[in-house]
N, C-alpha and C. Protein backbone atom coordinates (compact mmCIF):
# COMPACT_ATOMS: atom_id res chain seq x y z
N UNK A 1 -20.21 18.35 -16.66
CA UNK A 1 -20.03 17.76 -15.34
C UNK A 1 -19.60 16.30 -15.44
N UNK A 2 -20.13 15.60 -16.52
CA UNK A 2 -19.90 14.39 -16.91
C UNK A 2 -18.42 14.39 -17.02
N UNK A 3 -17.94 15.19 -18.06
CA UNK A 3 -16.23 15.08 -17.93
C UNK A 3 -15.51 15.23 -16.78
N UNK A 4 -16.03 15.70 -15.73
CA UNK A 4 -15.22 16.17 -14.46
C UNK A 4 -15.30 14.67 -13.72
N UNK A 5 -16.40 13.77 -13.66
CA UNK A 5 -16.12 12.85 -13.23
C UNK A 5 -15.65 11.79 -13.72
N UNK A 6 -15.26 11.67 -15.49
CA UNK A 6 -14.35 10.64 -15.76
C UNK A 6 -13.32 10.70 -15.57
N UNK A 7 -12.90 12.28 -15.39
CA UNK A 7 -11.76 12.46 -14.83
C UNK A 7 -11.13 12.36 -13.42
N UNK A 8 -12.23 12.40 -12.58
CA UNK A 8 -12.06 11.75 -11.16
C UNK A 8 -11.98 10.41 -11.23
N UNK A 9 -12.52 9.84 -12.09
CA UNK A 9 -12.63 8.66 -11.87
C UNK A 9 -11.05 7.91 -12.38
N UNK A 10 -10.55 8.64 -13.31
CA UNK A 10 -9.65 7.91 -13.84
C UNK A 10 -8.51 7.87 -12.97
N UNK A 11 -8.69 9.27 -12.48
CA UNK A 11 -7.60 9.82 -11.61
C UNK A 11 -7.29 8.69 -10.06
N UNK A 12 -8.33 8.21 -9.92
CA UNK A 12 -8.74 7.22 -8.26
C UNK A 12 -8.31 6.16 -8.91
N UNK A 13 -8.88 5.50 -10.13
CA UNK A 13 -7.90 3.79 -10.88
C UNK A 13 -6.86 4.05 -10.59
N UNK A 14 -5.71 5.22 -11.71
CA UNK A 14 -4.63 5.26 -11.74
C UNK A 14 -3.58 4.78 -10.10
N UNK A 15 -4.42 5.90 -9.41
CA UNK A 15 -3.92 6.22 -8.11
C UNK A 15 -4.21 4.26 -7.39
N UNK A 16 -5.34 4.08 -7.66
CA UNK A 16 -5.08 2.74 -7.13
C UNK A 16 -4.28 1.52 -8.18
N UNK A 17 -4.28 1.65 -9.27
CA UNK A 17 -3.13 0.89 -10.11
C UNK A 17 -1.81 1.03 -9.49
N UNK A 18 -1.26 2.33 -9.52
CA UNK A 18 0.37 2.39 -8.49
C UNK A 18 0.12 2.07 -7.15
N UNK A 19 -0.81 2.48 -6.57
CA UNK A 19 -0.32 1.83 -4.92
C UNK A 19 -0.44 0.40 -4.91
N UNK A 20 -1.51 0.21 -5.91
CA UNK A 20 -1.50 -1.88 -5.60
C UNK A 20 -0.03 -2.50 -6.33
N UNK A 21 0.18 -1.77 -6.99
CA UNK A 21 1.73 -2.24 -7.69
C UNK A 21 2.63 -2.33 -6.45
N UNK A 22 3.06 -1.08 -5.95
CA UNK A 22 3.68 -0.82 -4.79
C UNK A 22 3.54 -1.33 -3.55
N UNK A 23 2.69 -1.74 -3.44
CA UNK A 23 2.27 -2.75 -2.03
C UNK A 23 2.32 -3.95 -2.53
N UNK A 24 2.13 -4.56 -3.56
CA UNK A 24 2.34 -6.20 -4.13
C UNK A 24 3.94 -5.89 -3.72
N UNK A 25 5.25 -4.61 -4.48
CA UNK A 25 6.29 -4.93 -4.49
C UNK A 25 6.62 -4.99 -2.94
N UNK A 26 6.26 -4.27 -2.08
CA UNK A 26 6.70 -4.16 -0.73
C UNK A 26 6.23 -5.73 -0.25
N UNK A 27 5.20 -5.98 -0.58
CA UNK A 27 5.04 -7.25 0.56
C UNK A 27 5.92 -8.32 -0.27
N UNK A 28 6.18 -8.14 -1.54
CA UNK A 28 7.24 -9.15 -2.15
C UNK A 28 8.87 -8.84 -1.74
N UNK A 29 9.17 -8.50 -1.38
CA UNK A 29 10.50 -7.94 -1.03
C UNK A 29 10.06 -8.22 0.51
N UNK A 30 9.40 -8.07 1.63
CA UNK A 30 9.27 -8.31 2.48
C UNK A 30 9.67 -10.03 2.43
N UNK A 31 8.85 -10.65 1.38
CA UNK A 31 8.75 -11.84 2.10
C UNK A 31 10.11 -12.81 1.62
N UNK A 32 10.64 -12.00 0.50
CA UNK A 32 12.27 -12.59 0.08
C UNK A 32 13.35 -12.38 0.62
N UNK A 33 13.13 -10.80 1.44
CA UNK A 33 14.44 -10.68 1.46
C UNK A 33 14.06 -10.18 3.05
N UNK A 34 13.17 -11.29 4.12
CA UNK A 34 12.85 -10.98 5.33
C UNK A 34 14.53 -11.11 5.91
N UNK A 35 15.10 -11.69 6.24
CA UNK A 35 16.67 -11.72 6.58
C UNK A 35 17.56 -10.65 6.68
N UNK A 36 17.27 -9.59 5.08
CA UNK A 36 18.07 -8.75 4.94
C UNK A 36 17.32 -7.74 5.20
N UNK A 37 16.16 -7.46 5.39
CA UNK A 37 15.64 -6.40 6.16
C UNK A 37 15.69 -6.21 7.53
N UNK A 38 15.36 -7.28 8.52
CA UNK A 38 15.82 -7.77 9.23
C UNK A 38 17.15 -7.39 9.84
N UNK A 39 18.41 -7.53 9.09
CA UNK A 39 19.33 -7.29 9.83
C UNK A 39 19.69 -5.80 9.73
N UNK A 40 19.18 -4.73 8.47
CA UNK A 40 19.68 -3.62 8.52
C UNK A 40 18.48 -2.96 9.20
N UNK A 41 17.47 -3.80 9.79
CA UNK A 41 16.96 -2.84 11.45
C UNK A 41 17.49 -3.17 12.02
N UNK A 42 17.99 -3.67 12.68
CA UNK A 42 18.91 -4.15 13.93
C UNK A 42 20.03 -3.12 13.45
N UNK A 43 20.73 -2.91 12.78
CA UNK A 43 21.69 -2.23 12.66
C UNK A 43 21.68 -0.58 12.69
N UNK A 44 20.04 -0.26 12.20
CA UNK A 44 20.16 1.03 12.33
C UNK A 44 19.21 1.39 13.55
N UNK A 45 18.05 0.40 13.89
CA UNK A 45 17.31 0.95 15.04
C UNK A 45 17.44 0.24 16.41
N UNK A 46 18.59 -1.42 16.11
CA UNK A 46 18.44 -2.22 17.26
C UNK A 46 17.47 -2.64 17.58
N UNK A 47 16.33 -3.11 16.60
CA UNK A 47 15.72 -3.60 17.20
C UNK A 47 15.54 -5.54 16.24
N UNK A 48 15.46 -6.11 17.53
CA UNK A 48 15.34 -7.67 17.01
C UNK A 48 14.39 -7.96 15.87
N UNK A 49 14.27 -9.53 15.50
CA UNK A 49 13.42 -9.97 14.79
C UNK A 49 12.23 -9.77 14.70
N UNK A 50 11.44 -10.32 15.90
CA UNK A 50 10.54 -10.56 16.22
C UNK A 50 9.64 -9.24 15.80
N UNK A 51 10.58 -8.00 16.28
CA UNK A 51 10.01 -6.45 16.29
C UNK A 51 9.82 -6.15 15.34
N UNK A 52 11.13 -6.49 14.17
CA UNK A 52 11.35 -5.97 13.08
C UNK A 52 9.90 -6.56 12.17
N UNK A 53 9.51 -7.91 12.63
CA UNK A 53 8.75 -8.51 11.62
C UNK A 53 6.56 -8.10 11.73
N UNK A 54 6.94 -7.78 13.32
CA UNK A 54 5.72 -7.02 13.86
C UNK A 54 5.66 -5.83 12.70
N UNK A 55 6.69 -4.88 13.03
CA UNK A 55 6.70 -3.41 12.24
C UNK A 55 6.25 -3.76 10.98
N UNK A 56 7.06 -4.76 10.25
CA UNK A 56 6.77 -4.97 8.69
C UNK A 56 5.17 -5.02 8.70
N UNK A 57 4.62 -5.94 8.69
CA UNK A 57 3.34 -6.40 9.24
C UNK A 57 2.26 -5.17 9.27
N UNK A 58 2.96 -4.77 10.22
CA UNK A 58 1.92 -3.56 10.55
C UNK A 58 1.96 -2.56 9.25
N UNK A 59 2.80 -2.25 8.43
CA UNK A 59 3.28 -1.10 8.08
C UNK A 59 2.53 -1.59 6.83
N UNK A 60 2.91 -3.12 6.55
CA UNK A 60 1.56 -3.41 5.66
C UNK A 60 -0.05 -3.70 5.38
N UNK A 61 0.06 -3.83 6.59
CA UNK A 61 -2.07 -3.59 7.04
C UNK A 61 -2.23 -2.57 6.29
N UNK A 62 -1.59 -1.55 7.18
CA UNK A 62 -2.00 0.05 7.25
C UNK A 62 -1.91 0.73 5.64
N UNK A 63 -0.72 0.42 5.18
CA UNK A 63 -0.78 0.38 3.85
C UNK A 63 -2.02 0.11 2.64
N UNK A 64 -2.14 -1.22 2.90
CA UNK A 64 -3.20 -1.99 2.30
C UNK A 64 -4.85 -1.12 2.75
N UNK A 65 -4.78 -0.95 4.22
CA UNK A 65 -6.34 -0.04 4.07
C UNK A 65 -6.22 1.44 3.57
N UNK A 66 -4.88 1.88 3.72
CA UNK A 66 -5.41 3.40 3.32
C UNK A 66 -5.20 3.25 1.52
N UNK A 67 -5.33 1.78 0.94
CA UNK A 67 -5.41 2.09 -0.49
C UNK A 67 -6.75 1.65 -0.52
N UNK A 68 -7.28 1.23 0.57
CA UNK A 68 -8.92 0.96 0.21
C UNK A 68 -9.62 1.79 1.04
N UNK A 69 -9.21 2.80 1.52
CA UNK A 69 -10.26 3.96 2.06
C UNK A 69 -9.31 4.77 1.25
N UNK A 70 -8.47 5.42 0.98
CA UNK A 70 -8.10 6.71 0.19
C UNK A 70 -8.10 6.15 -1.70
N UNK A 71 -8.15 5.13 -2.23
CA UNK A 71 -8.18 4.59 -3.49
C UNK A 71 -9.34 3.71 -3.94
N UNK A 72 -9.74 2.99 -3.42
CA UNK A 72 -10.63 2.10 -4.03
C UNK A 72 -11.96 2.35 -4.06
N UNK A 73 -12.15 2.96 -2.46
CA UNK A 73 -13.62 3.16 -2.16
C UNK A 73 -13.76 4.79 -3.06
N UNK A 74 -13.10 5.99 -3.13
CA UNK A 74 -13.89 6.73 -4.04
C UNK A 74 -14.05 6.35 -5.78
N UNK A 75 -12.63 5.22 -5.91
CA UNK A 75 -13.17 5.13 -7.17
C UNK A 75 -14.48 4.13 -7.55
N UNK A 76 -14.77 3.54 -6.80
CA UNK A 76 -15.87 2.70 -6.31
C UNK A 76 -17.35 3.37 -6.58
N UNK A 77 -17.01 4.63 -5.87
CA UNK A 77 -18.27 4.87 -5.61
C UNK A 77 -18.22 6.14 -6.78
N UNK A 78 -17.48 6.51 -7.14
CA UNK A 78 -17.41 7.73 -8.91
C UNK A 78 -17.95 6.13 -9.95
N UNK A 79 -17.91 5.41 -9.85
CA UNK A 79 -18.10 4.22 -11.06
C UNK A 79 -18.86 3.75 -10.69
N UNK A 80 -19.83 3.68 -9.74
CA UNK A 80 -21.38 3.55 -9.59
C UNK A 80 -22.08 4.79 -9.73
N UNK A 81 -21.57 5.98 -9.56
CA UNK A 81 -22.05 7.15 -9.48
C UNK A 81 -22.31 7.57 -11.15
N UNK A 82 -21.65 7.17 -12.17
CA UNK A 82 -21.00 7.63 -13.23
C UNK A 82 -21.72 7.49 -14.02
């Protein structure tokens, strides 16, 4: 049983090692290349700045908690459990 949970456990790091990679790169590219994201919404959804920079925003909250309720917190709690 012991092996089944190092293997959960490893499995929840991993899973949170790539999404925190992936969300560092998204909010880094967000914040360099706000201009050029920016203009290819306007171009494909019409919608302004202001909107475009709300959406970003949001899209990164939401991001950021579901790697700490779907990633962090079970590996959290398998590595106190363990």
């Amino acid at each position: 049983m012991s092996c089944m949970n190092v293997d959960l456990e490893q499995f929840f790091f991993w899973c949170l090692v790539i999404n925190a990679i992936l969300y560092s790169m998204s909010a880094l590219a967000v914040w360099l290349l706000k201009d050029f994201i920016c203009s290819i919404f306007k171009g494909l959804f019409e919608m302004d700045r202001s909107e475009t920079l709300k959406a970003l925003q949001t899209y990164l909250a939401h991001y950021k908690l579901f790697i700490m309720v779907f990633n962090f917190t079970p590996w959290l709690v398998l590595l106190i459990l363990g």
